[in-house]
PDB file of N, CA and C in Angstrom:
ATOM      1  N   UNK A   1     -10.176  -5.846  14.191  1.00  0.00           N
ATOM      2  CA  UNK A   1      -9.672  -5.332  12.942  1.00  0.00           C
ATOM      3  C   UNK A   1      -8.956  -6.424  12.153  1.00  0.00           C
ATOM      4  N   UNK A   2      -8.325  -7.177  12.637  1.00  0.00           N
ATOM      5  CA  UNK A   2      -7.400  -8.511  12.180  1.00  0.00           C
ATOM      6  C   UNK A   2      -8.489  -9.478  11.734  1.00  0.00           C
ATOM      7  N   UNK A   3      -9.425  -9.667  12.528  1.00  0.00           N
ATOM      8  CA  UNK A   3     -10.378 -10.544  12.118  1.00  0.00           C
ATOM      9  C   UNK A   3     -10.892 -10.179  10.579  1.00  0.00           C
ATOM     10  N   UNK A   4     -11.602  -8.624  10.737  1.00  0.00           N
ATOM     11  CA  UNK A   4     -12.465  -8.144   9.384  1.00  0.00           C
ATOM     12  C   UNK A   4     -11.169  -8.035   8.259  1.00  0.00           C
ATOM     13  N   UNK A   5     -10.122  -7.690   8.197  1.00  0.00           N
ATOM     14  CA  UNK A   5      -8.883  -7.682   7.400  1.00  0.00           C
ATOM     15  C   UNK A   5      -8.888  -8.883   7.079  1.00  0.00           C
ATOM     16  N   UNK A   6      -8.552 -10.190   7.810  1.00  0.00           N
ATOM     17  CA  UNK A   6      -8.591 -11.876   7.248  1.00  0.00           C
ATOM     18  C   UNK A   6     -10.013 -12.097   6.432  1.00  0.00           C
ATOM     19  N   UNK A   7     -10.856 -11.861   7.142  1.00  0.00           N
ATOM     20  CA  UNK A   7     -12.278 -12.087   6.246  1.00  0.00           C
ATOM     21  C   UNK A   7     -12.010 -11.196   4.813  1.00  0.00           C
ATOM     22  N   UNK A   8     -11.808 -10.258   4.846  1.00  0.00           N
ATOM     23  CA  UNK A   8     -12.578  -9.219   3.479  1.00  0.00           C
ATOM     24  C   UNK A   8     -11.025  -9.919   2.559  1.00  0.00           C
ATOM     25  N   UNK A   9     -10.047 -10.092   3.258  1.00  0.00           N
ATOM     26  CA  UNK A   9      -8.923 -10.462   2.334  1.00  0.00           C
ATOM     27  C   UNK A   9      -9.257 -11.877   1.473  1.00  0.00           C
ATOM     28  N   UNK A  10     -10.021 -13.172   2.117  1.00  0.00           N
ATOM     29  CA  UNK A  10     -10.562 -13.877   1.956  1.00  0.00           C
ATOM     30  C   UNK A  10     -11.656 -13.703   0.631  1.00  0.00           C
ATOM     31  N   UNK A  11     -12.280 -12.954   0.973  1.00  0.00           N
ATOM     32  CA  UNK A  11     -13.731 -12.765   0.531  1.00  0.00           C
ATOM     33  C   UNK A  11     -13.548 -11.968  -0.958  1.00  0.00           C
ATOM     34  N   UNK A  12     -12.048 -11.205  -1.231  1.00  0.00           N
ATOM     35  CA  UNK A  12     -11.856 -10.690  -2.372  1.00  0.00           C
ATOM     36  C   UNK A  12     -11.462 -11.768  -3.842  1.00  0.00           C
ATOM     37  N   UNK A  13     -10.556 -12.824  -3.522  1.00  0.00           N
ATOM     38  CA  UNK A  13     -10.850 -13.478  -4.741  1.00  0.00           C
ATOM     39  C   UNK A  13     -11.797 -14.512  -5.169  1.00  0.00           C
ATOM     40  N   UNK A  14     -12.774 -14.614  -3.906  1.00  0.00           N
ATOM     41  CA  UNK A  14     -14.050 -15.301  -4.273  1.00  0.00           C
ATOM     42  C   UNK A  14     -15.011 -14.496  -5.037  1.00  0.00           C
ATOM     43  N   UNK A  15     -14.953 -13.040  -4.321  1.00  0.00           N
ATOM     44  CA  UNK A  15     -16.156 -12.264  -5.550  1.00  0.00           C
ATOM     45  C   UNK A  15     -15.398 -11.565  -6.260  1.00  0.00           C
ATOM     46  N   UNK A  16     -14.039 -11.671  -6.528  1.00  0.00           N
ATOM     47  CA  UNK A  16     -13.707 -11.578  -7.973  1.00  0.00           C
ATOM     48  C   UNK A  16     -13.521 -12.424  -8.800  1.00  0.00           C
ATOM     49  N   UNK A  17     -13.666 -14.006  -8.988  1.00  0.00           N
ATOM     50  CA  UNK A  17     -13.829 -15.042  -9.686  1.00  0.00           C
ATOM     51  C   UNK A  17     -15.402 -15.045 -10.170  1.00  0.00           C
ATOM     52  N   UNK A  18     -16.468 -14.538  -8.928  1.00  0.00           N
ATOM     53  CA  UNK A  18     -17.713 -14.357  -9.383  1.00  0.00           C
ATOM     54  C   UNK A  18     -17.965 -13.307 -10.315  1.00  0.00           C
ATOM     55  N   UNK A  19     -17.236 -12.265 -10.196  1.00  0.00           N
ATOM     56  CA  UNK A  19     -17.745 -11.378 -11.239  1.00  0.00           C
ATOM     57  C   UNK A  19     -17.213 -11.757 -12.738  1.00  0.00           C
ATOM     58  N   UNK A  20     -15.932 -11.880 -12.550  1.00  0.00           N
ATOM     59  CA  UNK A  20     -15.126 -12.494 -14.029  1.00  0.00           C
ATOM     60  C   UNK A  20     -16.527 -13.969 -14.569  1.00  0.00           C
ATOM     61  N   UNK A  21     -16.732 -14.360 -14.049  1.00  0.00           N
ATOM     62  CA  UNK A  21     -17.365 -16.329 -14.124  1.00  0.00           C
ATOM     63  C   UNK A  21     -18.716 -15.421 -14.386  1.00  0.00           C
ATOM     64  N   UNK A  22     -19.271 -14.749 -13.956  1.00  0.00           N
ATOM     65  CA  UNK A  22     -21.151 -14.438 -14.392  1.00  0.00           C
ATOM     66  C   UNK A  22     -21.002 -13.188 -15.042  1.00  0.00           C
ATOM     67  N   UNK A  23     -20.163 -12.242 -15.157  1.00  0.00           N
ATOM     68  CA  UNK A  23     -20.831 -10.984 -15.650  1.00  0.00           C
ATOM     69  C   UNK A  23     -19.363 -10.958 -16.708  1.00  0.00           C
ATOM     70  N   UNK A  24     -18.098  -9.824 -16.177  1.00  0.00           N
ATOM     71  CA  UNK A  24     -17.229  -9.913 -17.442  1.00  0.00           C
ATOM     72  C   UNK A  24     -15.990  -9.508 -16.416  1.00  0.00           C
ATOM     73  N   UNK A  25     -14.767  -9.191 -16.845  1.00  0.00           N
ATOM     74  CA  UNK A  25     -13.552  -9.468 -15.991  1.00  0.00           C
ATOM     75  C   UNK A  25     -13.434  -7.701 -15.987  1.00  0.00           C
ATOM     76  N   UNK A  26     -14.301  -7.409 -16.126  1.00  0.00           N
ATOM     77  CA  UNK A  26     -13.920  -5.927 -15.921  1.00  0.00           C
ATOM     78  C   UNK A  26     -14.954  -5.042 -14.944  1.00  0.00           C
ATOM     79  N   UNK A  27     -15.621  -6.412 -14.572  1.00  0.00           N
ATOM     80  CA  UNK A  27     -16.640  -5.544 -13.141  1.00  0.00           C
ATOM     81  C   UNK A  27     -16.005  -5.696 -12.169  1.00  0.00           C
ATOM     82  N   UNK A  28     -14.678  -6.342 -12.159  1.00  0.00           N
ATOM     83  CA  UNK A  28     -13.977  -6.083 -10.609  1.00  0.00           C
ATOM     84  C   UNK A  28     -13.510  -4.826 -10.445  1.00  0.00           C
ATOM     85  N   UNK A  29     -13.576  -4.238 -11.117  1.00  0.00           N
ATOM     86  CA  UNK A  29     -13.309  -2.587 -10.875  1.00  0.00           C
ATOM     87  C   UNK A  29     -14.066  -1.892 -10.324  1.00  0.00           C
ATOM     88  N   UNK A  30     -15.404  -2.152 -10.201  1.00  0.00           N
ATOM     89  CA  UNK A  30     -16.499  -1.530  -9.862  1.00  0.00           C
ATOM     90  C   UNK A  30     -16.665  -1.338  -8.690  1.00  0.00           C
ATOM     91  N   UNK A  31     -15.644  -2.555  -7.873  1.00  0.00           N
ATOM     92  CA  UNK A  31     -16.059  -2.697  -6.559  1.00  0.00           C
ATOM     93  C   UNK A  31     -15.398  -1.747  -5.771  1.00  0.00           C
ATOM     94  N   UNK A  32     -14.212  -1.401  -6.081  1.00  0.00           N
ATOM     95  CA  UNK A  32     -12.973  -0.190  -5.787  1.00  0.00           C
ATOM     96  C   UNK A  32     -13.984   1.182  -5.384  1.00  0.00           C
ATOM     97  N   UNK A  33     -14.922   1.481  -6.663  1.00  0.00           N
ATOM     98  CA  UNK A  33     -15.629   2.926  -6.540  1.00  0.00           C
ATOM     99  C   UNK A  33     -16.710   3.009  -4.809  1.00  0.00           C
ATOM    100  N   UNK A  34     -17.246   1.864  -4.725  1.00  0.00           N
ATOM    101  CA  UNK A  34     -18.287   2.175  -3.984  1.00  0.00           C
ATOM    102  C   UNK A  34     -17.138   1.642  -1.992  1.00  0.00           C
ATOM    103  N   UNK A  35     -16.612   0.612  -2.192  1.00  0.00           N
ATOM    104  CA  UNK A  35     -15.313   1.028  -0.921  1.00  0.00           C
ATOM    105  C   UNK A  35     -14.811   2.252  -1.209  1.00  0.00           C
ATOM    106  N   UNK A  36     -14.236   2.469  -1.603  1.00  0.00           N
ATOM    107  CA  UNK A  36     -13.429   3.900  -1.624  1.00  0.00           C
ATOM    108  C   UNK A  36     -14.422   4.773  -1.147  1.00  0.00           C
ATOM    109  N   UNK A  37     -15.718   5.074  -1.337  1.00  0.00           N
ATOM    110  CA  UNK A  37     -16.339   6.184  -1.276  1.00  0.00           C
ATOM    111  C   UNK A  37     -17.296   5.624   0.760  1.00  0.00           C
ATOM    112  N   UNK A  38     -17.467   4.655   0.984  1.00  0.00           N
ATOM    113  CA  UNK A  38     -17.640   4.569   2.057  1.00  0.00           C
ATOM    114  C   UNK A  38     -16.711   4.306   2.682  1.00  0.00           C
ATOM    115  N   UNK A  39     -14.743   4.202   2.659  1.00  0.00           N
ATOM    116  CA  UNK A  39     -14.232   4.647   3.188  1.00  0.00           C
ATOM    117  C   UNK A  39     -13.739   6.203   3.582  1.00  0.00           C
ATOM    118  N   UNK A  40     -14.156   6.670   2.726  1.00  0.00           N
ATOM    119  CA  UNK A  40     -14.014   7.982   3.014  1.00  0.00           C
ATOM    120  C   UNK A  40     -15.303   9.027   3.530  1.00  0.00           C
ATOM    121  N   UNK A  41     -16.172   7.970   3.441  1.00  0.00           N
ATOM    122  CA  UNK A  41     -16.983   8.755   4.312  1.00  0.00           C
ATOM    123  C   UNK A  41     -17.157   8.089   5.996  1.00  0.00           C
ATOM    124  N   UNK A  42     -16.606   7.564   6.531  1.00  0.00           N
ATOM    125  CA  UNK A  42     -16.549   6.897   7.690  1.00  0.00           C
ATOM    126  C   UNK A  42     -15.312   7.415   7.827  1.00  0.00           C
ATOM    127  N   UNK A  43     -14.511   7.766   7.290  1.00  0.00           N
ATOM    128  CA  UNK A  43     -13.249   8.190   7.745  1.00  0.00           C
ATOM    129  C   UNK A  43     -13.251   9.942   8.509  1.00  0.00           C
ATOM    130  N   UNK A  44     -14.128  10.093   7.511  1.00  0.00           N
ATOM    131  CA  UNK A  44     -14.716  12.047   7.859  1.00  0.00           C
ATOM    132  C   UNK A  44     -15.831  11.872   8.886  1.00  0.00           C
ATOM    133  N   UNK A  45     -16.693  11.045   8.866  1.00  0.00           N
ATOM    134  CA  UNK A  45     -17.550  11.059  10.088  1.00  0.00           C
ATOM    135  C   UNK A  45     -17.059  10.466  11.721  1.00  0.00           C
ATOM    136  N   UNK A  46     -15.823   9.707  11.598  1.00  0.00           N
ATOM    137  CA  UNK A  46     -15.339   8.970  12.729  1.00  0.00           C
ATOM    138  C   UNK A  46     -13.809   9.271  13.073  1.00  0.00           C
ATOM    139  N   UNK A  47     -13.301   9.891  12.339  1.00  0.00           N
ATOM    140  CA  UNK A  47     -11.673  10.341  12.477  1.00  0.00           C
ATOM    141  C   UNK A  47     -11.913  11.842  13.933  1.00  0.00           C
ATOM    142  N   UNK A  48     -11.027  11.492  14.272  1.00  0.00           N
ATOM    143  CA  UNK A  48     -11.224  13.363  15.128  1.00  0.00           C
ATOM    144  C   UNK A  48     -10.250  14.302  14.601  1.00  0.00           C
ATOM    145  N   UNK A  49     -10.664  15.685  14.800  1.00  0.00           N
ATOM    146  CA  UNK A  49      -9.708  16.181  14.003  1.00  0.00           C
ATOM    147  C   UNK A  49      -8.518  16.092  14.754  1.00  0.00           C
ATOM    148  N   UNK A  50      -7.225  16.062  14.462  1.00  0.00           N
ATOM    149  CA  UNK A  50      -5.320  15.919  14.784  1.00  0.00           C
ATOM    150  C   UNK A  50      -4.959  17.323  14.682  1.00  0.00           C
ATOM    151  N   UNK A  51      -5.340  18.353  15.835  1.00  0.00           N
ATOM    152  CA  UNK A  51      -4.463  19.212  15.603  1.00  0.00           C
ATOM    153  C   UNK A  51      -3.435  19.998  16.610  1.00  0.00           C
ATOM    154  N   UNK A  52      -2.253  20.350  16.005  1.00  0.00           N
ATOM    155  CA  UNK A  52      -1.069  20.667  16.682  1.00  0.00           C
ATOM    156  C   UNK A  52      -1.345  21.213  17.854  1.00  0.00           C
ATOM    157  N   UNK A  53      -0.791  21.139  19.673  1.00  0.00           N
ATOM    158  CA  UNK A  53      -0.790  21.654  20.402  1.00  0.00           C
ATOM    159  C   UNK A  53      -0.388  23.567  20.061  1.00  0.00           C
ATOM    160  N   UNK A  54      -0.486  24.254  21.005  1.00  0.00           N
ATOM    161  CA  UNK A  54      -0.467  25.335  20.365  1.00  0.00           C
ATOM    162  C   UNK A  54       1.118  25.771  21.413  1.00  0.00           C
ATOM    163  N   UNK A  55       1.547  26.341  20.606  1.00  0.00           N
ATOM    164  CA  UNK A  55       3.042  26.476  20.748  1.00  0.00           C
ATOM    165  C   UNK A  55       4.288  25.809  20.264  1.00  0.00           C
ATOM    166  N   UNK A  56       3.834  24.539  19.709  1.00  0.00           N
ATOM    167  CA  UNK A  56       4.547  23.804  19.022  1.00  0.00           C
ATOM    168  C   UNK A  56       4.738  24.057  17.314  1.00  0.00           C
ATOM    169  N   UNK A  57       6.049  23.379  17.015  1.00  0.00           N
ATOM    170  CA  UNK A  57       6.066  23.956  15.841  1.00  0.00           C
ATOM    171  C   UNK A  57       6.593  22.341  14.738  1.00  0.00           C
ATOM    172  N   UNK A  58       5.876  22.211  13.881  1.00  0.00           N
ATOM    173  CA  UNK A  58       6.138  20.906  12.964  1.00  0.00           C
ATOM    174  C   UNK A  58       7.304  21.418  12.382  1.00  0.00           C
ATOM    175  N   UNK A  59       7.914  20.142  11.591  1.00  0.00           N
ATOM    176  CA  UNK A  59       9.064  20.420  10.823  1.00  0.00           C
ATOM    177  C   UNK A  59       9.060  18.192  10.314  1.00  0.00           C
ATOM    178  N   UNK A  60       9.932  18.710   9.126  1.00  0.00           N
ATOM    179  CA  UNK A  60       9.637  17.284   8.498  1.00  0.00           C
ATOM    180  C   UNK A  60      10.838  16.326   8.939  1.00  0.00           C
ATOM    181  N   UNK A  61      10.491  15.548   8.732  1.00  0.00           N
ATOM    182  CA  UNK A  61      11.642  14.135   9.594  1.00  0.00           C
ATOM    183  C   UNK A  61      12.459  13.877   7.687  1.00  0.00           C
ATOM    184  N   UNK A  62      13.270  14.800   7.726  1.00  0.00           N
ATOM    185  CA  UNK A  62      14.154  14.512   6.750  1.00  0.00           C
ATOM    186  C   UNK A  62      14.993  13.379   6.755  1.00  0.00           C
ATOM    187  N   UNK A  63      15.893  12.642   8.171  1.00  0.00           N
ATOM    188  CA  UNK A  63      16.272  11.470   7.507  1.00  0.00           C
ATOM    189  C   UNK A  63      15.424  10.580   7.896  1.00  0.00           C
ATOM    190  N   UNK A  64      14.408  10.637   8.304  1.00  0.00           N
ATOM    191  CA  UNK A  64      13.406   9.107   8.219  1.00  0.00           C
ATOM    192  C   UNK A  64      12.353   9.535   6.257  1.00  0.00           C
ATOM    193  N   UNK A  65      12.433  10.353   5.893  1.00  0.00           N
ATOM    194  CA  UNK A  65      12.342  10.913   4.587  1.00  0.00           C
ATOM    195  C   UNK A  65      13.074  10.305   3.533  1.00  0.00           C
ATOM    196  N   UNK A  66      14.666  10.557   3.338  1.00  0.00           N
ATOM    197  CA  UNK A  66      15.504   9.597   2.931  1.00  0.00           C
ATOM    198  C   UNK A  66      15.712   8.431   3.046  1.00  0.00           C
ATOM    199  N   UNK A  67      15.527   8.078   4.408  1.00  0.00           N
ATOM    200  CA  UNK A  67      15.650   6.362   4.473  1.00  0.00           C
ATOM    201  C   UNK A  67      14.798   5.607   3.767  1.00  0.00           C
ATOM    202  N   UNK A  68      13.014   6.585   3.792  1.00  0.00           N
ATOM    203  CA  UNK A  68      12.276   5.742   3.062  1.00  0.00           C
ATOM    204  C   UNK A  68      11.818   5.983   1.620  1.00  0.00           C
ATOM    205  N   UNK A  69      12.628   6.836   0.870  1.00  0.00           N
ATOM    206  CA  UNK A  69      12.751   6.874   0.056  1.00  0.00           C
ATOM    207  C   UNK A  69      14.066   5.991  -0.820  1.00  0.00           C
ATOM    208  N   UNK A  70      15.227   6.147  -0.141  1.00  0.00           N
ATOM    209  CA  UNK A  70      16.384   4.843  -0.763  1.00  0.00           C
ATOM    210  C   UNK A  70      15.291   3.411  -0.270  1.00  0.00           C
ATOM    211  N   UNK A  71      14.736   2.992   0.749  1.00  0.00           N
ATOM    212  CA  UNK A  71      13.956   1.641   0.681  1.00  0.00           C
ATOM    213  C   UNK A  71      13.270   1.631  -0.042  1.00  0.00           C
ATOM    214  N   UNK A  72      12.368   2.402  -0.471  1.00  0.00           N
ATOM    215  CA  UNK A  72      11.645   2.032  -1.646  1.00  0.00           C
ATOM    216  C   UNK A  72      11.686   2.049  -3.158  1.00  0.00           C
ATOM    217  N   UNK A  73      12.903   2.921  -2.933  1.00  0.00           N
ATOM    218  CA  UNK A  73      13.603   2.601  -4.453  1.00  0.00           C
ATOM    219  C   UNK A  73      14.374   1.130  -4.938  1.00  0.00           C
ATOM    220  N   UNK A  74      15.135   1.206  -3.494  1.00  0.00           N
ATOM    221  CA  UNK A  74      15.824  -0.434  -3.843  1.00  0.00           C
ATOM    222  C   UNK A  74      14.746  -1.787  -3.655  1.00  0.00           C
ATOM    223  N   UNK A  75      13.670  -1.018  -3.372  1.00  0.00           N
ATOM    224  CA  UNK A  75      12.625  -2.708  -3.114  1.00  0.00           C
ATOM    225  C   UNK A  75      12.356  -2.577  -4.698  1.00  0.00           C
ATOM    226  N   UNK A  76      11.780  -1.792  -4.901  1.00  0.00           N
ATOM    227  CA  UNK A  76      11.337  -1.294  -6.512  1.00  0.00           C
ATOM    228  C   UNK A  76      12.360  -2.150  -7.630  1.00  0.00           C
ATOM    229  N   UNK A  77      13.669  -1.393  -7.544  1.00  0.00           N
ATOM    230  CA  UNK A  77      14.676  -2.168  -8.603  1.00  0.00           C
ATOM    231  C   UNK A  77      15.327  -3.395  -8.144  1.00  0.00           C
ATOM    232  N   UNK A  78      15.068  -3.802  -6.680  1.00  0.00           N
ATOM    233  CA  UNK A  78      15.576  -5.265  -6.567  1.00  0.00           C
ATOM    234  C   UNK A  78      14.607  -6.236  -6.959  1.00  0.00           C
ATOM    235  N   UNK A  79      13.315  -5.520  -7.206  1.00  0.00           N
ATOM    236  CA  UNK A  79      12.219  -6.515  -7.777  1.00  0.00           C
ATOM    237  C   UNK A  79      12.345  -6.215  -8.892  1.00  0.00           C
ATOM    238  N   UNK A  80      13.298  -5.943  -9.769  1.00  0.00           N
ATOM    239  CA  UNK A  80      13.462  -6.069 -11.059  1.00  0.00           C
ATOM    240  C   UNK A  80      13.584  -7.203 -11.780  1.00  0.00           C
ATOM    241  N   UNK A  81      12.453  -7.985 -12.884  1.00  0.00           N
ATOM    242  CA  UNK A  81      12.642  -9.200 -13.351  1.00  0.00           C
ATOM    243  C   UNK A  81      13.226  -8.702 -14.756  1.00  0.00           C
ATOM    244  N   UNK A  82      13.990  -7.999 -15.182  1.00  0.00           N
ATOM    245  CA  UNK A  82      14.585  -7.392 -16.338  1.00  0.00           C
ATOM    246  C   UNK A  82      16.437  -7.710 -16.069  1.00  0.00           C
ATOM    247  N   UNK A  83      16.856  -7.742 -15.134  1.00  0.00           N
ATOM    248  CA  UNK A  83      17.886  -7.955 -14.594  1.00  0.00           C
ATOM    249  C   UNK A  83      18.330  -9.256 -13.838  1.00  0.00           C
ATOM    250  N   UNK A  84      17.673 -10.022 -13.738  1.00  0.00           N
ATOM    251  CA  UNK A  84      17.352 -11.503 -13.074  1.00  0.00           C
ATOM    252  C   UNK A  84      18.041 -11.062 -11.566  1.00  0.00           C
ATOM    253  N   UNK A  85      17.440 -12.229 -10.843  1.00  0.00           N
ATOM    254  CA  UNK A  85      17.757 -12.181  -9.526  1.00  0.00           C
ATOM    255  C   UNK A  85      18.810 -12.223  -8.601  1.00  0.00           C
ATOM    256  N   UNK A  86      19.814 -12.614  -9.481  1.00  0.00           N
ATOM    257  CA  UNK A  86      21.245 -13.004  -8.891  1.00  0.00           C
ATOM    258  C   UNK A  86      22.435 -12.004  -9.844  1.00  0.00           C
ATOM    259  N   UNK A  87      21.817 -11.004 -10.647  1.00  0.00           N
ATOM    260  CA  UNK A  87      22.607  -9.702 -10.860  1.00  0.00           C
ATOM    261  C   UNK A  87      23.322  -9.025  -9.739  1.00  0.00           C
ATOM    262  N   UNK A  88      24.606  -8.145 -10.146  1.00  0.00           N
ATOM    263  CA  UNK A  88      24.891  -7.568  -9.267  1.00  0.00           C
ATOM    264  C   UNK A  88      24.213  -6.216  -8.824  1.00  0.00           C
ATOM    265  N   UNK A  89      23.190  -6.042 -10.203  1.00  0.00           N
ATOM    266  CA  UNK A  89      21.967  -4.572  -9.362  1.00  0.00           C
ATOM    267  C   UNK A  89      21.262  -4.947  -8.619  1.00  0.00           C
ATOM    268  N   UNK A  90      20.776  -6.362  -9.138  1.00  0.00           N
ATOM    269  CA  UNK A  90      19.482  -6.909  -8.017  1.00  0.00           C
ATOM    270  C   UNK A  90      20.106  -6.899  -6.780  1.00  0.00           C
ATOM    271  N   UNK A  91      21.083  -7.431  -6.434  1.00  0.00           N
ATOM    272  CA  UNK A  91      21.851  -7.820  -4.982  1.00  0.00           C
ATOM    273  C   UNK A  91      22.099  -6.364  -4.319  1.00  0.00           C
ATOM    274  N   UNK A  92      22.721  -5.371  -4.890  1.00  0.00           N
ATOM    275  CA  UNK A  92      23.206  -4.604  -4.153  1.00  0.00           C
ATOM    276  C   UNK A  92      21.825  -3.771  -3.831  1.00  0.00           C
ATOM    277  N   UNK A  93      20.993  -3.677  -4.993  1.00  0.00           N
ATOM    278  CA  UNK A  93      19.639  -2.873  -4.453  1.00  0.00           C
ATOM    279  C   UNK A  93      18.833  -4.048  -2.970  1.00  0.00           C
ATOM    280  N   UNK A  94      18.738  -4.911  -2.956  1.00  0.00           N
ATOM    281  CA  UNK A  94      18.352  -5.486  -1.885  1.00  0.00           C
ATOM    282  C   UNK A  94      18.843  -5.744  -1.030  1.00  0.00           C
ATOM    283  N   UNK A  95      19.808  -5.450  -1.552  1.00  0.00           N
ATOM    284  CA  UNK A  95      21.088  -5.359  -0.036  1.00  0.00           C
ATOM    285  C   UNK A  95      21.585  -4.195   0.684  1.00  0.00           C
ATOM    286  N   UNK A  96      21.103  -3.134  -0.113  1.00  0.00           N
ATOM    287  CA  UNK A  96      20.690  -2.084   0.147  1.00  0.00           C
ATOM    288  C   UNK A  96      19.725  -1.429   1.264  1.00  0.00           C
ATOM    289  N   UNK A  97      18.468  -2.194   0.707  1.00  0.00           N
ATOM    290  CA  UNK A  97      16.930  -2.228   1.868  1.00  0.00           C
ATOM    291  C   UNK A  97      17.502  -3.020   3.059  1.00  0.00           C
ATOM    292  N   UNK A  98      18.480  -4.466   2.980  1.00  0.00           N
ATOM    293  CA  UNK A  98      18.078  -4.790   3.947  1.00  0.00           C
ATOM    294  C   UNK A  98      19.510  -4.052   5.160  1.00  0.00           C
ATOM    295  N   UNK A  99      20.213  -3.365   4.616  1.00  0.00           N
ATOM    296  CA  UNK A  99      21.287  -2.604   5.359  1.00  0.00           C
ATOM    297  C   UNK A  99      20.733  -1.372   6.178  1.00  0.00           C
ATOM    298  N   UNK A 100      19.474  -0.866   5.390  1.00  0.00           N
ATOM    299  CA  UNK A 100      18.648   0.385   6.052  1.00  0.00           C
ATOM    300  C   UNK A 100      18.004  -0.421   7.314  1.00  0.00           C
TER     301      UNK A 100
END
């Protein structure tokens, strides 16, 4: 899996320089429709179904819920280039994520 992940990661801004360089900068979009649709069909033909033992009962992980919701808010506004990097929002929002 690491291997095909390094390759296809590789292999994406070479045939997106090819499509921009021979055709137009807006056929790299094209490529999204036809992955997407054979990931999701390999996903439905090869996934098994996940379902609950019987007697058990789900319930949602509320503070792993919150935690990753304040992290991704403060990654969000500590990557704020509107506020520069050495603000005291930028700092405390990333200092924030890295306290979680």
């Amino acid at each position: 899996m690491a291997g095909a992940s390094a390759f296809f990661a590789a292999l994406g801004p070479v045939l997106g320089g090819l499509l921009t360089q021979y055709i137009d900068w807006r056929a790299v979009f094209l490529i999204n429709v036809p992955l997407a649709a054979i990931t999701i069909a390999l996903t439905l033909l090869y996934t098994p179904a996940l379902r609950p033992e019987q007697g058990t009962r789900q319930s949602l992980d509320f503070p792993g819920l919150l935690t990753f919701a304040v992290g991704i808010c403060g990654l969000t506004l500590g990557q704020s280039q509107q506020w520069g990097w050495f603000s005291a929002a930028t700092l405390v929002s990333l200092g924030l994520v890295a306290f979680i």
